[in-house]
C-alpha atoms as a PDB file:
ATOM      1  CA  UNK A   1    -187.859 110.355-205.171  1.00  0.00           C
ATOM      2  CA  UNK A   2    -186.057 107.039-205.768  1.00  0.00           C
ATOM      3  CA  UNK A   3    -185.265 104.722-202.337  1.00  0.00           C
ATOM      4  CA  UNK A   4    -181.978 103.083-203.093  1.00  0.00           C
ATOM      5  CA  UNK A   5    -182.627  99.348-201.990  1.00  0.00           C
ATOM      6  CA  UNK A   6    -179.535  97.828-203.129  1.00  0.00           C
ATOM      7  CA  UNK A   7    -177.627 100.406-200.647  1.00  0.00           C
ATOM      8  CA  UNK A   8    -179.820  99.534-198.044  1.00  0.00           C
ATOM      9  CA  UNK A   9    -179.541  96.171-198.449  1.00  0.00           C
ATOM     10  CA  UNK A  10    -175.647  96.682-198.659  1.00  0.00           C
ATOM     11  CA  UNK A  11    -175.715  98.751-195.455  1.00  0.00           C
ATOM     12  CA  UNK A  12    -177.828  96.114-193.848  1.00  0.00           C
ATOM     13  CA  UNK A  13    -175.417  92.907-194.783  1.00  0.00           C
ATOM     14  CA  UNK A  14    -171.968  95.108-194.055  1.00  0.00           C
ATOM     15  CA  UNK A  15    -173.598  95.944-190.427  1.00  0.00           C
ATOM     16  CA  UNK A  16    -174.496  92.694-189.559  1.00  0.00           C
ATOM     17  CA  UNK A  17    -171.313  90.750-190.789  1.00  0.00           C
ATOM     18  CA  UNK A  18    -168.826  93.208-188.794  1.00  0.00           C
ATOM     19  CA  UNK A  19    -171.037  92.151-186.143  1.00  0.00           C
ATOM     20  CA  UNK A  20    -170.549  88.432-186.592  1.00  0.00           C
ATOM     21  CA  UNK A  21    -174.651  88.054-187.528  1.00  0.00           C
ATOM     22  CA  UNK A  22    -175.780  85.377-189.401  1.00  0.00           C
ATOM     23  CA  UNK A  23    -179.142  86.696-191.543  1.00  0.00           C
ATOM     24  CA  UNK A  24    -180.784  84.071-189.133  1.00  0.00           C
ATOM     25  CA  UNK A  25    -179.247  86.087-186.273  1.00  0.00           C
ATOM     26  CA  UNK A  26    -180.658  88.956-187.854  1.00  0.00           C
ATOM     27  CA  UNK A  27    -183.845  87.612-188.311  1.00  0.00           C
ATOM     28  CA  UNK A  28    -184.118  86.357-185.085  1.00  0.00           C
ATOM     29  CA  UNK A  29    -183.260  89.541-183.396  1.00  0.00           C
ATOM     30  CA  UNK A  30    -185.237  91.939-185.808  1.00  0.00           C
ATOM     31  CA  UNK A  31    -188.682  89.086-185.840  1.00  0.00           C
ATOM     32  CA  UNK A  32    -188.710  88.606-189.431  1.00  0.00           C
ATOM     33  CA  UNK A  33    -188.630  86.015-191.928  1.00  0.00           C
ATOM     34  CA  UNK A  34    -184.528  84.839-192.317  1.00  0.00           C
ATOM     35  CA  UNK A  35    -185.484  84.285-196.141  1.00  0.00           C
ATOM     36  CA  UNK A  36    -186.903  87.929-195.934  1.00  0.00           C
ATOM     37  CA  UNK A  37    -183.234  88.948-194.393  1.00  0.00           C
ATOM     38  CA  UNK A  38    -181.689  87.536-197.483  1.00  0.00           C
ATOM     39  CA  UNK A  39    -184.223  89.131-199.868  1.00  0.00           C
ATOM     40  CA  UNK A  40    -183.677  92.319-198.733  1.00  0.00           C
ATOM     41  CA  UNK A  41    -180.022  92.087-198.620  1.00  0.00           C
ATOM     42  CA  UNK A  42    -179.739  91.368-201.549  1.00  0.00           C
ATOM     43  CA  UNK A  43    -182.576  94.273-202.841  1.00  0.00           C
ATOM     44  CA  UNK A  44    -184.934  91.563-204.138  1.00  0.00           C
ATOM     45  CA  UNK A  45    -187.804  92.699-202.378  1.00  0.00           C
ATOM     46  CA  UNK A  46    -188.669  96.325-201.073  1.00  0.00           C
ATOM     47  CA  UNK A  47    -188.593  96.404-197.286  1.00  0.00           C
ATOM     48  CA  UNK A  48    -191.264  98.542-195.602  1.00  0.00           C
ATOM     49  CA  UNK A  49    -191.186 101.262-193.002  1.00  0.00           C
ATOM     50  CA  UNK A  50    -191.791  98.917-190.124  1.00  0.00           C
ATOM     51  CA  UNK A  51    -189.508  96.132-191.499  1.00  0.00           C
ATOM     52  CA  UNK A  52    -186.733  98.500-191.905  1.00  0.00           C
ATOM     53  CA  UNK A  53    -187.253  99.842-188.026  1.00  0.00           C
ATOM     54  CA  UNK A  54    -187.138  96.434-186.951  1.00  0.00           C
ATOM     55  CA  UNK A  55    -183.852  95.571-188.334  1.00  0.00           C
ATOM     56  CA  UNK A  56    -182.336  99.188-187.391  1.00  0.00           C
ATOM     57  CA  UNK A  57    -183.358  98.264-183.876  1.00  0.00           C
ATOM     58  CA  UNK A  58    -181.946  94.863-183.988  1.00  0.00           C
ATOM     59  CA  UNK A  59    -178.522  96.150-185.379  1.00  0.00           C
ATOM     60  CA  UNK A  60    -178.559  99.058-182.719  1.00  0.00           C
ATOM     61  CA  UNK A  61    -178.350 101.652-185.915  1.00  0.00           C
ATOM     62  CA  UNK A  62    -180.610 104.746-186.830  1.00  0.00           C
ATOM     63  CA  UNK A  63    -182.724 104.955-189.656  1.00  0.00           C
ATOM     64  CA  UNK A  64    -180.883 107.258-191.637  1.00  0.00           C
ATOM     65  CA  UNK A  65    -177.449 105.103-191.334  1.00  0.00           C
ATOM     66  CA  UNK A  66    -179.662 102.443-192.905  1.00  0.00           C
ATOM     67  CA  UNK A  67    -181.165 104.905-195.374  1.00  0.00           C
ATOM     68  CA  UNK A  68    -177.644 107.029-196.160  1.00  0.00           C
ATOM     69  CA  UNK A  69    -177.723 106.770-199.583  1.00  0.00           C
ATOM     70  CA  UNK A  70    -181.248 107.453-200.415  1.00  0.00           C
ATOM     71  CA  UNK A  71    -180.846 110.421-198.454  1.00  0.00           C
ATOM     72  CA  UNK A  72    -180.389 114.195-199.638  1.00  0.00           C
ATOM     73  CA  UNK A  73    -178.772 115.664-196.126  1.00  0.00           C
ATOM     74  CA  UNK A  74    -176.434 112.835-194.767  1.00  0.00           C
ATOM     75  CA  UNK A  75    -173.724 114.565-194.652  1.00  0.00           C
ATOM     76  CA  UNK A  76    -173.759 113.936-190.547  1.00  0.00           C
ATOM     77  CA  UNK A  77    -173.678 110.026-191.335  1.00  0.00           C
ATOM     78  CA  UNK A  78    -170.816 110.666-193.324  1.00  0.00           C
ATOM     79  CA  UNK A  79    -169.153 112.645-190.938  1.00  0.00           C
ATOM     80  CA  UNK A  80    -170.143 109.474-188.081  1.00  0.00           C
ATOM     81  CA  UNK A  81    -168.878 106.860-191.016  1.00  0.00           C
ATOM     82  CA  UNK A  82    -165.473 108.922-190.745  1.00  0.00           C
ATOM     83  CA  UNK A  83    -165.147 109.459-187.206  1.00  0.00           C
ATOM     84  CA  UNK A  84    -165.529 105.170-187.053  1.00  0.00           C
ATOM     85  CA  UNK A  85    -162.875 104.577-189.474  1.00  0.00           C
ATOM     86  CA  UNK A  86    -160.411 107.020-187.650  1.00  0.00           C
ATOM     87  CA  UNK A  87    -161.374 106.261-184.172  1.00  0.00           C
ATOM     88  CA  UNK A  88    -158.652 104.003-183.444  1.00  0.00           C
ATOM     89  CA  UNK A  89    -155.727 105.678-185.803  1.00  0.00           C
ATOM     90  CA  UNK A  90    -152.543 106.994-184.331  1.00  0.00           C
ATOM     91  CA  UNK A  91    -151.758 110.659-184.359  1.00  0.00           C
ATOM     92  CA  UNK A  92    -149.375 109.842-187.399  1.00  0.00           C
ATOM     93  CA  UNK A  93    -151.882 107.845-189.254  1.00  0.00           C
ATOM     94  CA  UNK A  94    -154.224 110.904-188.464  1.00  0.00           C
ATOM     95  CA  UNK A  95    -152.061 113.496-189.905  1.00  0.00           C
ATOM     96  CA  UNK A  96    -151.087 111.154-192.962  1.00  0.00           C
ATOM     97  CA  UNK A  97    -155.100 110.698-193.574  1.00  0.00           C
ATOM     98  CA  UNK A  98    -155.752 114.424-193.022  1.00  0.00           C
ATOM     99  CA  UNK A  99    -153.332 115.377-195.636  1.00  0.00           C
ATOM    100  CA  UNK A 100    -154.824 112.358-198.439  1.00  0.00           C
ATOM    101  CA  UNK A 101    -158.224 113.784-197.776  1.00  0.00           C
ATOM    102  CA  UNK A 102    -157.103 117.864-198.518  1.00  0.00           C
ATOM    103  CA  UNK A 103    -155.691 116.472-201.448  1.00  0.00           C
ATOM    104  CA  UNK A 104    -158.342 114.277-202.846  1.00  0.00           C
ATOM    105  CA  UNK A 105    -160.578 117.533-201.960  1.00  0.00           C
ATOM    106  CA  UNK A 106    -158.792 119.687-203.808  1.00  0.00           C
ATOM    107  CA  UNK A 107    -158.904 117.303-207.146  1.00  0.00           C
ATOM    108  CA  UNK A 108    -162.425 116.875-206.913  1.00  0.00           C
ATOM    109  CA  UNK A 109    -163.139 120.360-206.345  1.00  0.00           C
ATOM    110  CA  UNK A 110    -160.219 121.220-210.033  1.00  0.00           C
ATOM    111  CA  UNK A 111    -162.170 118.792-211.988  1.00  0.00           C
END
């Protein structure tokens, strides 16, 4: 089984920039290292079990949203991803999404 640490270190960054986080921020809030914060950002280092519970804590996020990628059932995280995008869409932005995605399903699904 292969961990996916550049996703994880993606996930991490893109989590704590919408939430205005510096990585010292981060670090400060999750007790480790800011240089470690950067590091595993940027999937330079492999973070450990603990390390990685820390910073979910800190960011308020499960394990598995940090993990998505690396995962072989995530299709609920994809579902929550989703539900986040669309949760402040009009009804007519709604329907206009809903009818991109039944057509982007139904290419994928020709190919």
């Amino acid at each position: 089984m292969s961990i996916d640490y550049v996703s994880i270190g993606s996930r991490i960054k893109d989590i704590r920039k919408s939430k205005g986080w510096t990585q010292a921020k981060l670090a400060e809030k999750s007790e480790i290292e800011p240089s470690n914060i950067s590091h595993i950002e940027r999937a330079a280092t492999k973070l450990s079990l603990p390390t990685m519970i820390s910073i979910a804590n800190a960011l308020g996020v499960s394990l598995d949203e940090l993990a998505y990628g690396s995962l072989k059932k995530n299709s609920h995280i994809s579902i929550n991803i989703i539900n986040d995008i669309l949760a402040d869409c009009t009804a007519e932005e709604l329907k206009s999404i809903a009818e991109v995605i039944k057509t982007t399903k139904s290419v994928l699904r020709n190919k």
